[in-house]
N, C-alpha and C. Protein backbone atom coordinates (compact mmCIF):
# COMPACT_ATOMS: atom_id res chain seq x y z
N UNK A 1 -2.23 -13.19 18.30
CA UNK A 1 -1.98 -11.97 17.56
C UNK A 1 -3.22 -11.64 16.72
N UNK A 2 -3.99 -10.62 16.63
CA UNK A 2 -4.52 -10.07 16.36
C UNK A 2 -4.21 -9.95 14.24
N UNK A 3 -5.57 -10.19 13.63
CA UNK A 3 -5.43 -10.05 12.49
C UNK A 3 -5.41 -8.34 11.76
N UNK A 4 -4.59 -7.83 11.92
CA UNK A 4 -5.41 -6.44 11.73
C UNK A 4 -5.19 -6.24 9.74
N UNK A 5 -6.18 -5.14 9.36
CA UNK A 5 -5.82 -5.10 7.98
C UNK A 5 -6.33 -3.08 7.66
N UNK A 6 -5.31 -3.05 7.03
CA UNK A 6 -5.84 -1.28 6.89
C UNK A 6 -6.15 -1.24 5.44
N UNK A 7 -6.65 0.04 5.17
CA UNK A 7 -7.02 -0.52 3.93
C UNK A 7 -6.59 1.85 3.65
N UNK A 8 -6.08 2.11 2.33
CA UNK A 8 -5.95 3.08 1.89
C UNK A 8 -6.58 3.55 0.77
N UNK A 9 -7.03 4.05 0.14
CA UNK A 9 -7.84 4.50 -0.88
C UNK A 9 -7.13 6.05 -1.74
N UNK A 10 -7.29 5.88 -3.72
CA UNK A 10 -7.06 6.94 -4.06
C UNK A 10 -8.43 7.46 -4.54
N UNK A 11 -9.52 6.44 -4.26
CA UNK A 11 -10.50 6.81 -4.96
C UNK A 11 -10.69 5.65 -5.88
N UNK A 12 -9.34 5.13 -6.88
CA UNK A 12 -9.54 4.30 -8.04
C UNK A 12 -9.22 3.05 -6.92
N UNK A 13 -8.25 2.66 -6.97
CA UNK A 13 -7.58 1.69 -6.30
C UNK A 13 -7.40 1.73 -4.70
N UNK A 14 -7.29 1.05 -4.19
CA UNK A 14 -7.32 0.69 -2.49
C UNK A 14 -6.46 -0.26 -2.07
N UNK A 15 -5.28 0.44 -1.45
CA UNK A 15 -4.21 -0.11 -0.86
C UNK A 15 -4.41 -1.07 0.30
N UNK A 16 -4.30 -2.73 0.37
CA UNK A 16 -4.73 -3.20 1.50
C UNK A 16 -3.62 -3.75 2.51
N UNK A 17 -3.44 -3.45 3.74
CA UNK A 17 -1.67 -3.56 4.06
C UNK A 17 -1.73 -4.55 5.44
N UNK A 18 -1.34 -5.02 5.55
CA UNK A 18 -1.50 -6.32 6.87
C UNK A 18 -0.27 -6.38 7.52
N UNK A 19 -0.14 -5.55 8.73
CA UNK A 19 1.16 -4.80 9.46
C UNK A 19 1.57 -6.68 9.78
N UNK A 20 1.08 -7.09 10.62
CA UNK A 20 1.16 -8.25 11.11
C UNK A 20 2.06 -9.74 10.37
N UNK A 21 2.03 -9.55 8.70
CA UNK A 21 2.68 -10.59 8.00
C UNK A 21 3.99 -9.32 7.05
N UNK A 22 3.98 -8.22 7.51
CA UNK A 22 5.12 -7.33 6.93
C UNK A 22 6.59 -7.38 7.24
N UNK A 23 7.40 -7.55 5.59
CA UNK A 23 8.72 -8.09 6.40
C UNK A 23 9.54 -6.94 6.22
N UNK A 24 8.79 -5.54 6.65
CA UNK A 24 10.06 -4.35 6.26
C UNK A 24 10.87 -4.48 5.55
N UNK A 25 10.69 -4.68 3.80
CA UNK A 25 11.87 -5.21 3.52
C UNK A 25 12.32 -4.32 2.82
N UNK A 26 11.61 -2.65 2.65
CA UNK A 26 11.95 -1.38 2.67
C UNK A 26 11.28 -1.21 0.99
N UNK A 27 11.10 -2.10 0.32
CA UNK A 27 10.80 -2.59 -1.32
C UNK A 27 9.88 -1.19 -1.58
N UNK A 28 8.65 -1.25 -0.71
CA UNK A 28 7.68 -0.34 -1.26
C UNK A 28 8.02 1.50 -1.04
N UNK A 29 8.86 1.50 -0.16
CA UNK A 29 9.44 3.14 -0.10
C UNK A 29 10.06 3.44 -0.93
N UNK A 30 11.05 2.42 -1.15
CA UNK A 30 12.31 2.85 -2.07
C UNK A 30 11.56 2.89 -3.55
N UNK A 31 10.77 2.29 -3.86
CA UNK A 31 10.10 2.08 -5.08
C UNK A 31 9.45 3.22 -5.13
N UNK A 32 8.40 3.60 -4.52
CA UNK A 32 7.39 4.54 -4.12
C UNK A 32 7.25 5.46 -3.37
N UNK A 33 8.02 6.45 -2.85
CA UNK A 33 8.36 6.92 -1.59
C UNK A 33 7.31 8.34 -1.58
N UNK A 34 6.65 8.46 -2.79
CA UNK A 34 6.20 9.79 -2.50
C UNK A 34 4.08 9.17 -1.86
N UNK A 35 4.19 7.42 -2.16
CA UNK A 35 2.92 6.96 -1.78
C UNK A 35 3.42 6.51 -0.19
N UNK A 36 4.57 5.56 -0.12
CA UNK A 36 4.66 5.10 1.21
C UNK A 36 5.99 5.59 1.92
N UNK A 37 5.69 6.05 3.17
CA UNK A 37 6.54 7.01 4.04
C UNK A 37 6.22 6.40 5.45
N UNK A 38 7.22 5.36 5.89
CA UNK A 38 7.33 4.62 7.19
C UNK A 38 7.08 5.64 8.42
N UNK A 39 7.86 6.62 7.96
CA UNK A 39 7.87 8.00 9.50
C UNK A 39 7.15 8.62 9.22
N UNK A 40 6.23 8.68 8.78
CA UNK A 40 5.15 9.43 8.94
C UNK A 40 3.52 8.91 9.03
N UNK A 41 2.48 9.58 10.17
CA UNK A 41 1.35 9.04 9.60
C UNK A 41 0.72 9.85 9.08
N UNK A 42 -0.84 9.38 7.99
CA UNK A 42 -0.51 7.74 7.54
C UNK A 42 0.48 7.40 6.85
N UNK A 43 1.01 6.16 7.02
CA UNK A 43 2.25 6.16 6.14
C UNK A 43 2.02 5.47 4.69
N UNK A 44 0.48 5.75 4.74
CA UNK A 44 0.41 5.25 3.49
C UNK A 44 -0.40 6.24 2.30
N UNK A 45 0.11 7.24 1.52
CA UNK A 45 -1.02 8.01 0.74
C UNK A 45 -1.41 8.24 -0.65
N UNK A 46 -2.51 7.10 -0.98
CA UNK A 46 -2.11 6.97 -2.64
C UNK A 46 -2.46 7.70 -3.39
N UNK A 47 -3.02 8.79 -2.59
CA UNK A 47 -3.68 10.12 -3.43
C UNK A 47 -2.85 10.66 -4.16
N UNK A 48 -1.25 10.47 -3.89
CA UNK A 48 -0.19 11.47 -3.84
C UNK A 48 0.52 9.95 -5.29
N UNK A 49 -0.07 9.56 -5.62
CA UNK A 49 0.55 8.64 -7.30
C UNK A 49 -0.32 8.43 -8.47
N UNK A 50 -0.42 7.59 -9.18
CA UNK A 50 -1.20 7.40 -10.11
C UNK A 50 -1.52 5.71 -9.40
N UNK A 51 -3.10 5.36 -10.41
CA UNK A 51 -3.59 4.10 -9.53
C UNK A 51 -2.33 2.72 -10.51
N UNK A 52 -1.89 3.43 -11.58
CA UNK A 52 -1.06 2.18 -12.00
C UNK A 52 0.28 1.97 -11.62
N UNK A 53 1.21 3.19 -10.87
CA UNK A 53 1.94 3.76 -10.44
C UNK A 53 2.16 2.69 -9.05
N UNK A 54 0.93 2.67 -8.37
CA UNK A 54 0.87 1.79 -7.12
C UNK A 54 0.49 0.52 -7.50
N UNK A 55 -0.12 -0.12 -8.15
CA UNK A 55 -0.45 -1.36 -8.43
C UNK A 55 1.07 -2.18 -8.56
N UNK A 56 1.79 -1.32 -9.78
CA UNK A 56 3.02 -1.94 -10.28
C UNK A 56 3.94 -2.13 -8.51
N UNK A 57 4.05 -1.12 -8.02
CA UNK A 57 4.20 -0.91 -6.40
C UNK A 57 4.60 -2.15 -5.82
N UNK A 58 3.18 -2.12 -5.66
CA UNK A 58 2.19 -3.23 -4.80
C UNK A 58 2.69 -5.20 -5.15
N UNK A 59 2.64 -4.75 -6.30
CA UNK A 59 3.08 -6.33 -6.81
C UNK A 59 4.02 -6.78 -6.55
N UNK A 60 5.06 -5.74 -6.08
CA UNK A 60 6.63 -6.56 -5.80
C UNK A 60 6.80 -6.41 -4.24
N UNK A 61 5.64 -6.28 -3.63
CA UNK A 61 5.96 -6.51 -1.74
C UNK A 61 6.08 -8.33 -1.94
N UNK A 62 7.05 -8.26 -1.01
CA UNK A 62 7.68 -9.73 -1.00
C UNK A 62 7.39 -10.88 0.04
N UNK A 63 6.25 -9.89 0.96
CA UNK A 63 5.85 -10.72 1.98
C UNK A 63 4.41 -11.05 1.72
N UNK A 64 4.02 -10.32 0.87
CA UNK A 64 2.26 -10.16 0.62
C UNK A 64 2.04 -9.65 1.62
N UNK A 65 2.10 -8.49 2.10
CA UNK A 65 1.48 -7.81 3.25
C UNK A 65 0.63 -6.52 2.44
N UNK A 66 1.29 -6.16 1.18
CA UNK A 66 0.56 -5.07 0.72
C UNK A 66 -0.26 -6.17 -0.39
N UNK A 67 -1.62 -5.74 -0.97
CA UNK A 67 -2.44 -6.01 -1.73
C UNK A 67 -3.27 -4.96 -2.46
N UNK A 68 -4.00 -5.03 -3.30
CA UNK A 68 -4.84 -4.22 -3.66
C UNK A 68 -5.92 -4.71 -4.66
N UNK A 69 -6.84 -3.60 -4.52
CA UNK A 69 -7.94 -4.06 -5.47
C UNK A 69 -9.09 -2.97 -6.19
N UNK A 70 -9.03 -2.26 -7.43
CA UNK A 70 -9.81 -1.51 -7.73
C UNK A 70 -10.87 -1.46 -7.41
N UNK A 71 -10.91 0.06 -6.91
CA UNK A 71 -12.43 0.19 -6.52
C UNK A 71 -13.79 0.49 -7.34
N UNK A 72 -14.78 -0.10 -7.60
CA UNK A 72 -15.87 -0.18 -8.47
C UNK A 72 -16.68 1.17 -8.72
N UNK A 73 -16.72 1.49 -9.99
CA UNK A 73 -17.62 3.06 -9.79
C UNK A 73 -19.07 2.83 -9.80
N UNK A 74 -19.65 3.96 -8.84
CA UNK A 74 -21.05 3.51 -8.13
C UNK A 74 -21.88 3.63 -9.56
């Protein structure tokens, strides 16, 4: 199996999501639904929250499939 890793961006923060160890466990829609949207692509858009909005998110995926990590200003 193939390691794959996607990575999403609002600019501040960068959503990092690893389909491969994901246990659908629905946590991040229901929490977040206006950043993550399963039926749709991308189904991931963090443009559309605030960067603390998703962090808080992010922390309660239960498989560690979502991660993240602020992005550095140039």
């Amino acid at each position: 199996m193939k390691d794959i890793t996607k990575k999403y961006s609002n600019g501040e923060v960068t959503i990092v999501w690893k389909p491969t160890i994901c246990a659908h466990s629905a946590i991040c829609f229901r929490g977040l639904g206006e950043v993550f949207h399963p039926k749709e692509l991308p189904w991931i858009t963090p443009e559309k929250s605030t960067t603390e909005k998703i962090i808080e998110q992010v922390k309660k995926c239960p498989s560690g499939a979502l991660s993240y990590y602020l992005n550095k200003e140039e």
